[in-house]
N, C-alpha and C. Protein backbone atom coordinates (compact mmCIF):
# COMPACT_ATOMS: atom_id res chain seq x y z
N UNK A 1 -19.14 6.40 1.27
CA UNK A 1 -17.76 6.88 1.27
C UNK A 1 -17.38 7.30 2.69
N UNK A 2 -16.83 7.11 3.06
CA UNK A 2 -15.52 7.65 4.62
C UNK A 2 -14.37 7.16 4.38
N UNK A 3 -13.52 7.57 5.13
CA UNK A 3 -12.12 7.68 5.47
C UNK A 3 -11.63 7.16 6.10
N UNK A 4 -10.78 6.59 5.97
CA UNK A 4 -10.22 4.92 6.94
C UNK A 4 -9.04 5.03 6.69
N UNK A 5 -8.39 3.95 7.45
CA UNK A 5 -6.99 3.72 6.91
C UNK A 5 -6.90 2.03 6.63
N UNK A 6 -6.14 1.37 5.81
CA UNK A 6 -5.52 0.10 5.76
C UNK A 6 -4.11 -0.23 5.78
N UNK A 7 -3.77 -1.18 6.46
CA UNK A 7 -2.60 -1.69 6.80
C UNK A 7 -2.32 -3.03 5.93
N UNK A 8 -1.34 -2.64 5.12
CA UNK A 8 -1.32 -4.02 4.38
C UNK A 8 0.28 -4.54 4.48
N UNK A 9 0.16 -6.02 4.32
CA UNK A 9 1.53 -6.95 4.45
C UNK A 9 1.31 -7.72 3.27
N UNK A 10 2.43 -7.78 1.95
CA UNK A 10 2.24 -8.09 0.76
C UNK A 10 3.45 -9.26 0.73
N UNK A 11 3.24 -10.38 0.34
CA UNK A 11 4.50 -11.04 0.67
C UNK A 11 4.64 -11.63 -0.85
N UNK A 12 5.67 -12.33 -1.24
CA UNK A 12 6.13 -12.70 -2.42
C UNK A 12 7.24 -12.39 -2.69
N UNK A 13 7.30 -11.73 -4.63
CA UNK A 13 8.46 -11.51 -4.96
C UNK A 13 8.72 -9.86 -5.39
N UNK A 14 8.67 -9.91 -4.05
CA UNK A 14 8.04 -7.47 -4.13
C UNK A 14 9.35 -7.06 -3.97
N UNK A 15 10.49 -7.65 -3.46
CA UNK A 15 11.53 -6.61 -3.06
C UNK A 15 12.66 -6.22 -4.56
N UNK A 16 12.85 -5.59 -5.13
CA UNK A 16 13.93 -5.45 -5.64
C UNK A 16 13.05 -5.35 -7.77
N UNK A 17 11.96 -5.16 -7.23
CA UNK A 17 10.95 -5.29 -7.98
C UNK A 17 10.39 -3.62 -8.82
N UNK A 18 10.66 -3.07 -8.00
CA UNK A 18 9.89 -1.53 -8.20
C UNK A 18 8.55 -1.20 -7.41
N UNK A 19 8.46 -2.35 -6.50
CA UNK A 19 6.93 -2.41 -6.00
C UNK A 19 7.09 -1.23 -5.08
N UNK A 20 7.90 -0.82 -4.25
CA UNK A 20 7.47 0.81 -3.21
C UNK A 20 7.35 1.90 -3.96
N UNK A 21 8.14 2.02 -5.00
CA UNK A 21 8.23 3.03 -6.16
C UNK A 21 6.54 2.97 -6.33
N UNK A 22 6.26 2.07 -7.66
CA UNK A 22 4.88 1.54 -8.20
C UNK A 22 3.53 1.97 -7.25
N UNK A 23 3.47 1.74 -5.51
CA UNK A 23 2.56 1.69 -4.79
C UNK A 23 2.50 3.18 -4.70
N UNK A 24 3.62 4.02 -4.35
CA UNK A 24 3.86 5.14 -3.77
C UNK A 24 3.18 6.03 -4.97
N UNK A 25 3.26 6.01 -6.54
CA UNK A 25 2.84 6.74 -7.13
C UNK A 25 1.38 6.16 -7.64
N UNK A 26 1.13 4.88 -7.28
CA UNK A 26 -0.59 4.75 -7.51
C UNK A 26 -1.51 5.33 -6.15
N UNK A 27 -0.60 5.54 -5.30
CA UNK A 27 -1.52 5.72 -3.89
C UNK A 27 -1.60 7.47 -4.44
N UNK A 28 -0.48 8.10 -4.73
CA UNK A 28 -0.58 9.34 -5.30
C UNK A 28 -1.52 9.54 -6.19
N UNK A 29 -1.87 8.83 -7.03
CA UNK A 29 -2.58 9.08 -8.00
C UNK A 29 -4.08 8.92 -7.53
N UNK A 30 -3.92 8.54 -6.52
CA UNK A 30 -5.66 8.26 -5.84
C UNK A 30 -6.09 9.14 -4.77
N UNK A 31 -5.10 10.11 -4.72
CA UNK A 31 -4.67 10.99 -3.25
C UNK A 31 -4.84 10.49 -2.02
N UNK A 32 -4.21 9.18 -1.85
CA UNK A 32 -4.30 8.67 -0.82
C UNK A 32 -2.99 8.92 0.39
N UNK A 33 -2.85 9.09 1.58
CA UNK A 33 -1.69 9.47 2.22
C UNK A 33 -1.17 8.12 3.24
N UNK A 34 0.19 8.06 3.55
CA UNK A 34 0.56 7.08 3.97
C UNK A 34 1.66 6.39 3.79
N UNK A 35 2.61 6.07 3.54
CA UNK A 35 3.93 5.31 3.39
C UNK A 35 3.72 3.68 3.23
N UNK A 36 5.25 3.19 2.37
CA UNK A 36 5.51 1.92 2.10
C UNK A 36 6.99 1.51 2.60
N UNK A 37 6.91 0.50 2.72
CA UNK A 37 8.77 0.09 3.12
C UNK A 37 8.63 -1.39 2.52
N UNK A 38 9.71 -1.70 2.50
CA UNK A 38 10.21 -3.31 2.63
C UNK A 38 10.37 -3.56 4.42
N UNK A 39 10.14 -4.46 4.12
CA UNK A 39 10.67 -5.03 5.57
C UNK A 39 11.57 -6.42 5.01
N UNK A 40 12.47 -6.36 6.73
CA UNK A 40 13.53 -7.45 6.76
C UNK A 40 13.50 -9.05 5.90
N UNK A 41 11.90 -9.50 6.26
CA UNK A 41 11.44 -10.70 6.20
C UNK A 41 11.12 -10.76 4.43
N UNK A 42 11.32 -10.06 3.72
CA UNK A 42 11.42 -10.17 2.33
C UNK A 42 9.67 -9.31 1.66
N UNK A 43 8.59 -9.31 3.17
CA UNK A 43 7.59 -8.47 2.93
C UNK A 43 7.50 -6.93 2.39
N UNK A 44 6.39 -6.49 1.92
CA UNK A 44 6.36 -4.65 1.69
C UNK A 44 5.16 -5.07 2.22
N UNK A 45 5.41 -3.20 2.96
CA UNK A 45 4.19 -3.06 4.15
C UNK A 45 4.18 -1.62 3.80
N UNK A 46 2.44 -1.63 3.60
CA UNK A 46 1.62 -0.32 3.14
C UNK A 46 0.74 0.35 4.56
N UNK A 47 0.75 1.35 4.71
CA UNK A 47 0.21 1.68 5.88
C UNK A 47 -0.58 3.17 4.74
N UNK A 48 -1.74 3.24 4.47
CA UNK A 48 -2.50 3.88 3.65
C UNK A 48 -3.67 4.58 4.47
N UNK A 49 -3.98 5.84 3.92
CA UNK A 49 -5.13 6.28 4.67
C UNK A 49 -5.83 7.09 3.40
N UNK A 50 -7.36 6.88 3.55
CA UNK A 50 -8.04 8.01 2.06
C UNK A 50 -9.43 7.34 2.06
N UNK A 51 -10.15 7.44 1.60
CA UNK A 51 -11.64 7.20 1.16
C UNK A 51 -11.83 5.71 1.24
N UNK A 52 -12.63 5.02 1.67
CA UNK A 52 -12.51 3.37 1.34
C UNK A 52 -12.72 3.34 0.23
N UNK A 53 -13.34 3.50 -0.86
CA UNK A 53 -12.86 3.38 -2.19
C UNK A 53 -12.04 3.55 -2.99
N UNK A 54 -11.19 4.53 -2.65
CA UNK A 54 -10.00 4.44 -3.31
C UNK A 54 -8.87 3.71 -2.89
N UNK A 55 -9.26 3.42 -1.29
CA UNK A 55 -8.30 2.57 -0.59
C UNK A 55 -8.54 1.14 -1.10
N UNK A 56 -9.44 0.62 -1.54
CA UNK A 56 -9.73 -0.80 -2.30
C UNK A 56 -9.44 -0.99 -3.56
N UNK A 57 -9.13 0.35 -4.51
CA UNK A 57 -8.65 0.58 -5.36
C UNK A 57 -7.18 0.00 -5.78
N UNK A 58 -6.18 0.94 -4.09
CA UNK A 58 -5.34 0.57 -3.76
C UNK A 58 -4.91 -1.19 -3.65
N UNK A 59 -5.87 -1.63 -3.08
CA UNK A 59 -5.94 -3.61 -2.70
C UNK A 59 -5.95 -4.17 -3.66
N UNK A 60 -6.89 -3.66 -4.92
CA UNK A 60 -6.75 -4.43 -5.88
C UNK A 60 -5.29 -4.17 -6.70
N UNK A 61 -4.88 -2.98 -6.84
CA UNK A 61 -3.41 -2.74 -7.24
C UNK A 61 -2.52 -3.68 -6.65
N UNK A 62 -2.47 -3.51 -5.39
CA UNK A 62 -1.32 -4.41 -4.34
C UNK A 62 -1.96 -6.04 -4.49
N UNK A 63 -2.82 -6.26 -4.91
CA UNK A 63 -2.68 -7.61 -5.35
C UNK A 63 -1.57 -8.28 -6.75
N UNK A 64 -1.42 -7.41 -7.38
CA UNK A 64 -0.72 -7.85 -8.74
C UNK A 64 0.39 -7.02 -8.36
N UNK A 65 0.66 -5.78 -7.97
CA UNK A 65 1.69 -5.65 -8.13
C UNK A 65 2.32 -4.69 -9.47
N UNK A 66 3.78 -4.44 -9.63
CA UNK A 66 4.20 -3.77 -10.88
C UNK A 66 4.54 -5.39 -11.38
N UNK A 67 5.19 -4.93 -12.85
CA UNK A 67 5.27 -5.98 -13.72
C UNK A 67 6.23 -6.93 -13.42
N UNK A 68 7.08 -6.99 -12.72
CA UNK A 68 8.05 -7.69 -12.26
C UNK A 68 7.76 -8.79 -11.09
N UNK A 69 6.70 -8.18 -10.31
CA UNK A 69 6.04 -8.47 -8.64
C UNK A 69 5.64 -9.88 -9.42
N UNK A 70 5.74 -10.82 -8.29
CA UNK A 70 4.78 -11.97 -8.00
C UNK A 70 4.06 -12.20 -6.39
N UNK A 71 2.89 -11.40 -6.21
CA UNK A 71 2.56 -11.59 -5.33
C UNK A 71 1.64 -12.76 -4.82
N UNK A 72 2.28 -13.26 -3.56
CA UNK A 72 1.36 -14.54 -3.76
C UNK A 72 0.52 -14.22 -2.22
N UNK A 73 0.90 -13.21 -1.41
CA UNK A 73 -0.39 -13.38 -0.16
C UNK A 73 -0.51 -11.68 0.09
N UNK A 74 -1.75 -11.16 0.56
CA UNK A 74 -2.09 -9.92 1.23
C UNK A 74 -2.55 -9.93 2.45
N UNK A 75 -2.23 -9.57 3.27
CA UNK A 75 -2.88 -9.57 5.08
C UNK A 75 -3.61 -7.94 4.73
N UNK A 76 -4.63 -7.94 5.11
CA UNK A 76 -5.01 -6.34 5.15
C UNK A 76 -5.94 -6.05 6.59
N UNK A 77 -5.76 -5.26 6.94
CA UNK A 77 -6.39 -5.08 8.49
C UNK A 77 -7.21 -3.56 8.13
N UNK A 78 -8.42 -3.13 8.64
CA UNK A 78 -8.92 -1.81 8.12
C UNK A 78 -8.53 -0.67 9.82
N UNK A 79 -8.10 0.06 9.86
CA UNK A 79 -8.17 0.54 11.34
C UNK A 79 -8.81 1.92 10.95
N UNK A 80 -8.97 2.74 12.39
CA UNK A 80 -9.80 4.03 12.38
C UNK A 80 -8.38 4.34 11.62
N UNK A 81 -8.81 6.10 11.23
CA UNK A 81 -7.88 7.14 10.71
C UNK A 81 -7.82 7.86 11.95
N UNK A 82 -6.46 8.05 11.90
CA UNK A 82 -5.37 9.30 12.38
C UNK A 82 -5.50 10.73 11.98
N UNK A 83 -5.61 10.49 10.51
CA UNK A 83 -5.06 11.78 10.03
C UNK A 83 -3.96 12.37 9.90
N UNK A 84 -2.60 11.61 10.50
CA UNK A 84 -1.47 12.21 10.65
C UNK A 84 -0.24 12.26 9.07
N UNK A 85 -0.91 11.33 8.29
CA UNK A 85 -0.51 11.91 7.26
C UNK A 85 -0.27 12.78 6.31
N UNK A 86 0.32 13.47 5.44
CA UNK A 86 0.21 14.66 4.35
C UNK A 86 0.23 14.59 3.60
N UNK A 87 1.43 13.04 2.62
CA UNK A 87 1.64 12.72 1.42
C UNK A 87 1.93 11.57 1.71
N UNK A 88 2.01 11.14 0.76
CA UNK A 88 2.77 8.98 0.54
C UNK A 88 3.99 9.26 0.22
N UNK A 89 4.69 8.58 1.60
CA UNK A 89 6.01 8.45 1.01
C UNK A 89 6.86 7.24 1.51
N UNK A 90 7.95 6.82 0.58
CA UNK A 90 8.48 5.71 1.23
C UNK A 90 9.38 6.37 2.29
N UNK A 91 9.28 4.57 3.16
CA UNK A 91 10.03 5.12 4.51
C UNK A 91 11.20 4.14 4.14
């Protein structure tokens, strides 16, 4: 177990979906800290920090998605932790 952060780029059919809602309260539920957005290009981008296990927890979530999502790609990058987070929230 340690503490990391992951950066993820989820592309598909995430926007308009419930998917920042959905991420924001499973990352909560794992006490993980960190924010979600949409971006311009039709992507949601997770910037997550918490335990690597619960953060993979997280990956396997952001693979499927809420019930609406069709996700068809994940980019995930692992970087050191900051720490500068407090809670998950959308940006």
């Amino acid at each position: 177990m340690g503490i990391t952060q992951f950066h993820l780029l989820i592309s598909g059919q995430v926007h308009g979906v419930g998917y920042r809602i959905s991420a924001r309260n499973v990352a909560e539920e794992l006490g993980l800290t960190g924010w979600v957005r949409n971006i311009a290009n039709g992507r949601v981008e997770i910037m997550a920090e918490g335990d690597i296990e619960l953060l993979e927890q997280l990956v396997t979530w952001a693979k499927k998605g809420p019930t609406y999502a069709q996700v068809d790609d994940i980019e995930i990058k692992q970087l050191s932790t900051i720490g500068e987070f407090k809670s998950f929230f959308i940006r």
